[in-house]
C-alpha atoms as a PDB file:
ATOM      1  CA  UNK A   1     -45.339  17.531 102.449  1.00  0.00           C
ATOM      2  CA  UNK A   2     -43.613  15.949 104.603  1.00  0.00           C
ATOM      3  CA  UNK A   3     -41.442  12.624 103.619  1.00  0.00           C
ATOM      4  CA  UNK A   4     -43.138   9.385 105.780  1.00  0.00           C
ATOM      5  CA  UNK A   5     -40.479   7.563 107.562  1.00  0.00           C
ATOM      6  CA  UNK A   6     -42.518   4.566 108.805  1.00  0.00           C
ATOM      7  CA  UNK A   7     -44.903   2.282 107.402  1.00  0.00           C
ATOM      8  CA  UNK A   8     -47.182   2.118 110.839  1.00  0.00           C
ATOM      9  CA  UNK A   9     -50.207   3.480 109.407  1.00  0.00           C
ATOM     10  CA  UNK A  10     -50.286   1.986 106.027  1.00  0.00           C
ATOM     11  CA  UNK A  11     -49.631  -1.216 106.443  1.00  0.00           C
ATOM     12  CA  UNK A  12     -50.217  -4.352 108.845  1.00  0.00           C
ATOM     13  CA  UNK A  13     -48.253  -7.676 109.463  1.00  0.00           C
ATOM     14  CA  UNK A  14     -50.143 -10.657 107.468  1.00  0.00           C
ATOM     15  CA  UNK A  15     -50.247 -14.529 109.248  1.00  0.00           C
ATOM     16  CA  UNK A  16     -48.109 -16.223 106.592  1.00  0.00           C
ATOM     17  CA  UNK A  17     -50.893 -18.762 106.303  1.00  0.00           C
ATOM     18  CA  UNK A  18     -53.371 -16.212 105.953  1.00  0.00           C
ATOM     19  CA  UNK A  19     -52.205 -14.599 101.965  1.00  0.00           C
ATOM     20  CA  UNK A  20     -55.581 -14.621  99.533  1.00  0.00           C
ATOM     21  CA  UNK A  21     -55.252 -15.000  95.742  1.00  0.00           C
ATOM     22  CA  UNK A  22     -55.899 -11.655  93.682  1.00  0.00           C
ATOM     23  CA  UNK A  23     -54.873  -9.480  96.944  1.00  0.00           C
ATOM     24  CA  UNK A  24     -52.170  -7.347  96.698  1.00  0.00           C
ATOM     25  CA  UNK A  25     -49.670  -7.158  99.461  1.00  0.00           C
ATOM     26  CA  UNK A  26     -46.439  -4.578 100.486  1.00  0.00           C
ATOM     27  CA  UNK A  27     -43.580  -6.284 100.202  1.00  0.00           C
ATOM     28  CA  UNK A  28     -39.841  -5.328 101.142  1.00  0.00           C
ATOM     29  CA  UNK A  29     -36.559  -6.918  99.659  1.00  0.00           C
ATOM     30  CA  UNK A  30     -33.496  -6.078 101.304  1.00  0.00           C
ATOM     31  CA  UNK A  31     -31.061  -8.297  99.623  1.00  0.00           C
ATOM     32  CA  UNK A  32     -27.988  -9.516 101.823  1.00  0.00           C
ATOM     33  CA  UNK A  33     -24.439  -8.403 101.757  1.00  0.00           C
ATOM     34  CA  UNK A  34     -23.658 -11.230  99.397  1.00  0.00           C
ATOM     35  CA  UNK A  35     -26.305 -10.145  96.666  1.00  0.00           C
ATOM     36  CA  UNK A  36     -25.549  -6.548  97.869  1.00  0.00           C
ATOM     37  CA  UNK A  37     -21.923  -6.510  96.953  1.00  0.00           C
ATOM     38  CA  UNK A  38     -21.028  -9.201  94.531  1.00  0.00           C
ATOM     39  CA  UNK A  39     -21.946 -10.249  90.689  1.00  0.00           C
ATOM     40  CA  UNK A  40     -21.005 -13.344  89.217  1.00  0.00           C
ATOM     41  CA  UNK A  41     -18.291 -11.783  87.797  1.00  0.00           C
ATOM     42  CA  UNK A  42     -16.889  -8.779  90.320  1.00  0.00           C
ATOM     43  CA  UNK A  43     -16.768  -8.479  94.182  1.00  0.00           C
ATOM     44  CA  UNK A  44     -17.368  -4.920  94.469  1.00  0.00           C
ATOM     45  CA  UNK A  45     -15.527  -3.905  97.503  1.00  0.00           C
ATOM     46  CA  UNK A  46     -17.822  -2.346 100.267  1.00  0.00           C
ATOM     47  CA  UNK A  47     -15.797   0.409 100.539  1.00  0.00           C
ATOM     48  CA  UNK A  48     -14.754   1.634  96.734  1.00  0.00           C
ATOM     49  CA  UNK A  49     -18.096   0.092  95.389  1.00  0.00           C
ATOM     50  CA  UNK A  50     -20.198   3.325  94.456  1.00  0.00           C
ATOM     51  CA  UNK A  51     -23.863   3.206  95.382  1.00  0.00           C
ATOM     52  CA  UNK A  52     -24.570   3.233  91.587  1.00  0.00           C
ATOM     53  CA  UNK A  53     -22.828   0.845  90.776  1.00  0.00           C
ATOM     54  CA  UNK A  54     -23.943  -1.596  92.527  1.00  0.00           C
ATOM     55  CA  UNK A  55     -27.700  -0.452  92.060  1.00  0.00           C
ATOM     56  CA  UNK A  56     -27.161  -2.421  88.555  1.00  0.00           C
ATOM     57  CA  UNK A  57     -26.248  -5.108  90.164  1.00  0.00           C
ATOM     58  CA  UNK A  58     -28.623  -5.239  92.672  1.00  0.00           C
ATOM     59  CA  UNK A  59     -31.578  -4.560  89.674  1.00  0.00           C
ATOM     60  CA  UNK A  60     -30.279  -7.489  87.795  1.00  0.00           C
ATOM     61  CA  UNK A  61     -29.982  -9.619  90.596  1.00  0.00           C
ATOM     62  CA  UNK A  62     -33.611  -8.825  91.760  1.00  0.00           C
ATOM     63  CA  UNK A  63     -35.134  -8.622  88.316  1.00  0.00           C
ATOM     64  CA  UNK A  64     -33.512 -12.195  87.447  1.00  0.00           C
ATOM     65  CA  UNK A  65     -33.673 -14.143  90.259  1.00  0.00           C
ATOM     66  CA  UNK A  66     -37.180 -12.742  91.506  1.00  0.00           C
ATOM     67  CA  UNK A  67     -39.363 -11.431  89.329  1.00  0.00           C
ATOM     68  CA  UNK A  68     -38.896 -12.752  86.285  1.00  0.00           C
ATOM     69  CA  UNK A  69     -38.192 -16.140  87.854  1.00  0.00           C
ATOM     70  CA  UNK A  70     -41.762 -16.557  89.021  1.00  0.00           C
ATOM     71  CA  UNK A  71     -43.316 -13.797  86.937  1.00  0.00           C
ATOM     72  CA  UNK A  72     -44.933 -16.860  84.542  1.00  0.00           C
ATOM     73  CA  UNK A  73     -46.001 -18.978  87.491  1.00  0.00           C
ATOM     74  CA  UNK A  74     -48.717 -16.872  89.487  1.00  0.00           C
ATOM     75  CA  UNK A  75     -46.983 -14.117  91.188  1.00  0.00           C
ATOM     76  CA  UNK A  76     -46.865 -11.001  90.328  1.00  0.00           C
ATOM     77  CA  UNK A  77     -44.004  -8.267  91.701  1.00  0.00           C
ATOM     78  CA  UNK A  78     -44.177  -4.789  91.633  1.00  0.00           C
ATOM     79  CA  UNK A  79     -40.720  -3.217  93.021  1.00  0.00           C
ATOM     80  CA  UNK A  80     -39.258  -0.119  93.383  1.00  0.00           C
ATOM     81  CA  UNK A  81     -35.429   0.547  94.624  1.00  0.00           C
ATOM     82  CA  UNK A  82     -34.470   2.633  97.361  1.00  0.00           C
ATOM     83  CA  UNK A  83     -31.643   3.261  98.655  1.00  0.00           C
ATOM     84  CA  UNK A  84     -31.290   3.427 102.448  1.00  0.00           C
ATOM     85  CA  UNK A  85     -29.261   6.303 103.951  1.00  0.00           C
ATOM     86  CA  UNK A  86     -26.996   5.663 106.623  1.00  0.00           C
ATOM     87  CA  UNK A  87     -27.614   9.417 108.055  1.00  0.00           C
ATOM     88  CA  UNK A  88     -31.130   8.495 108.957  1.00  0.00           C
ATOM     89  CA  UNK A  89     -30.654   5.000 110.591  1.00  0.00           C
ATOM     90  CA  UNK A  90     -30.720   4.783 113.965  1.00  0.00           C
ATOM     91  CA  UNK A  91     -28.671   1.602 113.625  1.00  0.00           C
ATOM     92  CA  UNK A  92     -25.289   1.423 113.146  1.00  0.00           C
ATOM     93  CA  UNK A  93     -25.175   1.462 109.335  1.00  0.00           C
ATOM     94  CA  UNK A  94     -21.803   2.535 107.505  1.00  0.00           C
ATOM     95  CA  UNK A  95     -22.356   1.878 103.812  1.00  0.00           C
ATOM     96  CA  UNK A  96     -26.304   2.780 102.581  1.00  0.00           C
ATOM     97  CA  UNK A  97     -27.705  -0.023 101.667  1.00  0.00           C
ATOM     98  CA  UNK A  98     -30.311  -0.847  98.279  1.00  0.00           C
ATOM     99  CA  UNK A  99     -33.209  -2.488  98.849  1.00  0.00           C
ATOM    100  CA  UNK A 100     -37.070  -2.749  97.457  1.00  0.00           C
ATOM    101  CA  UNK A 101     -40.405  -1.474  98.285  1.00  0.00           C
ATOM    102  CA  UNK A 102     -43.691  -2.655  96.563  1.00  0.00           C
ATOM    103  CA  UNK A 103     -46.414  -5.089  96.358  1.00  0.00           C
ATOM    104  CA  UNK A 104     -46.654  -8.890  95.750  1.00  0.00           C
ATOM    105  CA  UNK A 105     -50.153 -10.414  94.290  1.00  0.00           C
ATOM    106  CA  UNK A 106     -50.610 -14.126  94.205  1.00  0.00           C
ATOM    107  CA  UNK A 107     -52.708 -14.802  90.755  1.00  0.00           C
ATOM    108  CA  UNK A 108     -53.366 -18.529  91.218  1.00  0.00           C
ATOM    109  CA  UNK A 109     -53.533 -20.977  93.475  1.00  0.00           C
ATOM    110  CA  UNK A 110     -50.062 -22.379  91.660  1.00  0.00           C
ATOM    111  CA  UNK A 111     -48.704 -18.879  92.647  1.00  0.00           C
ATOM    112  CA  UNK A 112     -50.027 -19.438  96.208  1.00  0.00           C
ATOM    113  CA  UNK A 113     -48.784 -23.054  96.281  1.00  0.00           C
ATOM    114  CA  UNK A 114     -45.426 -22.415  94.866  1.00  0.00           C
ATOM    115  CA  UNK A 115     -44.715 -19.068  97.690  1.00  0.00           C
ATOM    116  CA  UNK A 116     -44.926 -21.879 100.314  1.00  0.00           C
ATOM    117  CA  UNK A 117     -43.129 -24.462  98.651  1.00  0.00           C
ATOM    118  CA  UNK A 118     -40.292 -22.489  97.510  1.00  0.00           C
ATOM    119  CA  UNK A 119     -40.258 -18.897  96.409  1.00  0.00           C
ATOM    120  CA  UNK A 120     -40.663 -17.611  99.661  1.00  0.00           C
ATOM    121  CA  UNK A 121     -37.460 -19.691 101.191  1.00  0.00           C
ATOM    122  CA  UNK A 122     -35.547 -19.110  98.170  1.00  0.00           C
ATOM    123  CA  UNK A 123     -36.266 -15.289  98.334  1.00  0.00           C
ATOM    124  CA  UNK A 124     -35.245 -15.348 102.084  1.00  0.00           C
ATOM    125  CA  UNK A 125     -31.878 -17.620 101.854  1.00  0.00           C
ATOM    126  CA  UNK A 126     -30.894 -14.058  99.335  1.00  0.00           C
ATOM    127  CA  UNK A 127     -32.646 -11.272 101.131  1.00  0.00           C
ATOM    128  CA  UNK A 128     -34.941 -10.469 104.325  1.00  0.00           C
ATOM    129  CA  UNK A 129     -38.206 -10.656 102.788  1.00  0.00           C
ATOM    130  CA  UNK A 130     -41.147  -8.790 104.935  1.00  0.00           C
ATOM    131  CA  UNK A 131     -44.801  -8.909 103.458  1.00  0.00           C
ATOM    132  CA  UNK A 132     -47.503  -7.165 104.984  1.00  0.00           C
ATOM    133  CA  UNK A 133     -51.409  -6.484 104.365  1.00  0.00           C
ATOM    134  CA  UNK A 134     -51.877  -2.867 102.681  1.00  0.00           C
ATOM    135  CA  UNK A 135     -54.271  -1.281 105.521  1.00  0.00           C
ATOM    136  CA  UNK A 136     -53.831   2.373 103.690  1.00  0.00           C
ATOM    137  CA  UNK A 137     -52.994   2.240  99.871  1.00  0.00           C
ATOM    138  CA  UNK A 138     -52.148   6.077  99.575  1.00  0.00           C
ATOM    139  CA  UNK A 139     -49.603   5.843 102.627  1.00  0.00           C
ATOM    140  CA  UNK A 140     -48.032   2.694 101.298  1.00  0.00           C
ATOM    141  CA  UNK A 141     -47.819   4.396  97.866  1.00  0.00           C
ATOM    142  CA  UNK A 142     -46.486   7.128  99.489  1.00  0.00           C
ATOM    143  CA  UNK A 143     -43.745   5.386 101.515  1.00  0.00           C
ATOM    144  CA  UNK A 144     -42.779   3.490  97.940  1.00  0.00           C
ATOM    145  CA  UNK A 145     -42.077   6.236  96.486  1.00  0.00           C
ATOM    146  CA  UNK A 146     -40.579   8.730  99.074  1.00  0.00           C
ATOM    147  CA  UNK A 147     -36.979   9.078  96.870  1.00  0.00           C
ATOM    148  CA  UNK A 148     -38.467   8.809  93.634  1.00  0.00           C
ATOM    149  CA  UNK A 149     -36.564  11.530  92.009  1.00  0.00           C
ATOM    150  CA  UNK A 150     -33.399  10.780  93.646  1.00  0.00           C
ATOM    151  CA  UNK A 151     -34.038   7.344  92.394  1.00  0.00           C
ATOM    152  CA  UNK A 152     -34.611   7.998  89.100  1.00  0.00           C
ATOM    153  CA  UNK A 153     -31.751  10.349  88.350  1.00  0.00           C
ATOM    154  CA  UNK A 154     -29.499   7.086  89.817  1.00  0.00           C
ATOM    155  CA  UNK A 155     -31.733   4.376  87.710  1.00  0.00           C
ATOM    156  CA  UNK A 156     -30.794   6.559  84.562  1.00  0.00           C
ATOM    157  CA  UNK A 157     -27.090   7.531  85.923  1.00  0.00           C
ATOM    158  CA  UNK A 158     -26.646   3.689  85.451  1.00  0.00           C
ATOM    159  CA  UNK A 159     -29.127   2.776  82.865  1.00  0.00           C
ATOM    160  CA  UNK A 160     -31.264   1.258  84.770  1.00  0.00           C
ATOM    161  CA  UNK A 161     -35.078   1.080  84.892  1.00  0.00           C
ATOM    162  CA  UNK A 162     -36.727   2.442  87.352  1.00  0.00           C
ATOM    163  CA  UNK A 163     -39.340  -0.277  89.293  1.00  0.00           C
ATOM    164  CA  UNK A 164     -38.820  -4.131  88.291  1.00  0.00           C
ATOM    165  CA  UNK A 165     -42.513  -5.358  87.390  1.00  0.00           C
ATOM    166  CA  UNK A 166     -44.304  -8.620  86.408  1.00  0.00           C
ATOM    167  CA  UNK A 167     -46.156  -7.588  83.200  1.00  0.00           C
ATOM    168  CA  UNK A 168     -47.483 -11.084  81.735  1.00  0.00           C
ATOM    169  CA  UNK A 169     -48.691 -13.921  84.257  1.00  0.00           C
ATOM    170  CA  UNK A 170     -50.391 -17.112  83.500  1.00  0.00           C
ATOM    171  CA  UNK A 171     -54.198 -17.117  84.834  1.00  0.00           C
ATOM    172  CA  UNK A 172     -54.158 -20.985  85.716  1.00  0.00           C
END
């Protein structure tokens, strides 16, 4: 089977005044070059920094900062790292970037309320955020997990887990 490359089929853009409660959406993280390359206590150099090393980085930031920030306050994450490789971009890309496919739900209307009011501006001064409606669930699951393996092997390389979820939200 072949690998997808593009999320055309399985997903559709959503009007950012249009997200429902209890709906799951895709989501995509791609953290910036600050949150890409730097902890609070180590710039990792862009060069010398290896991939894996800054995947536990990048988890910690995105588990901290993300999901378990607003875990308890009505949205719910579901994220799974991938690693982009430079070999396949059509762009000019020189160091392969990390970055997270997976869903978003909105539990309450305090989840919904809070997006607007902060999450999704605090998400987006960090990372491009891009949420979409799930048109085909199997494609988008699919697409989420294209590198699993690959990913895995790294996730344990650096003792990591493997997919950053929500697993206890407040039904307000």
């Amino acid at each position: 089977m072949n690998k997808p490359d593009s999320t055309d089929d399985a997903v559709k853009p959503v009007q950012s005044d249009m997200f429902t409660i209890n709906i799951k959406y895709a989501i995509t993280i791609n953290p910036d070059d600050t949150h890409q390359y730097h902890d609070n206590s180590t710039l990792l150099n862009k060069s010398s920094g290896s991939v894996t090393q800054r995947l536990y980085y990048v988890n910690r930031y995105v588990n901290n900062k993300i999901v378990l920030r607003y875990k308890e306050l009505g949205i719910q994450f579901e994220l799974y790292p991938e690693i982009k490789n430079c070999n396949d971009d059509k762009k000019q890309c020189t160091i392969p970037r990390i970055h997270y496919h997976g869903y978003v739900t909105f539990i309450n209307i305090q989840g919904l309320s809070l997006w607007y009011m902060h999450v999704y501006t605090d998400i987006k001064h960090m990372s491009l955020v891009c949420i979409k409606h799930i048109t085909d669930e199997d494609k988008w699951c699919e697409y989420i997990f294209k590198n699993k393996k690959t990913m895995k092997l790294l996730c344990r390389y650096q003792n990591v887990k493997y997919g950053i979820k929500s697993t206890s939200v407040k039904n307000i």
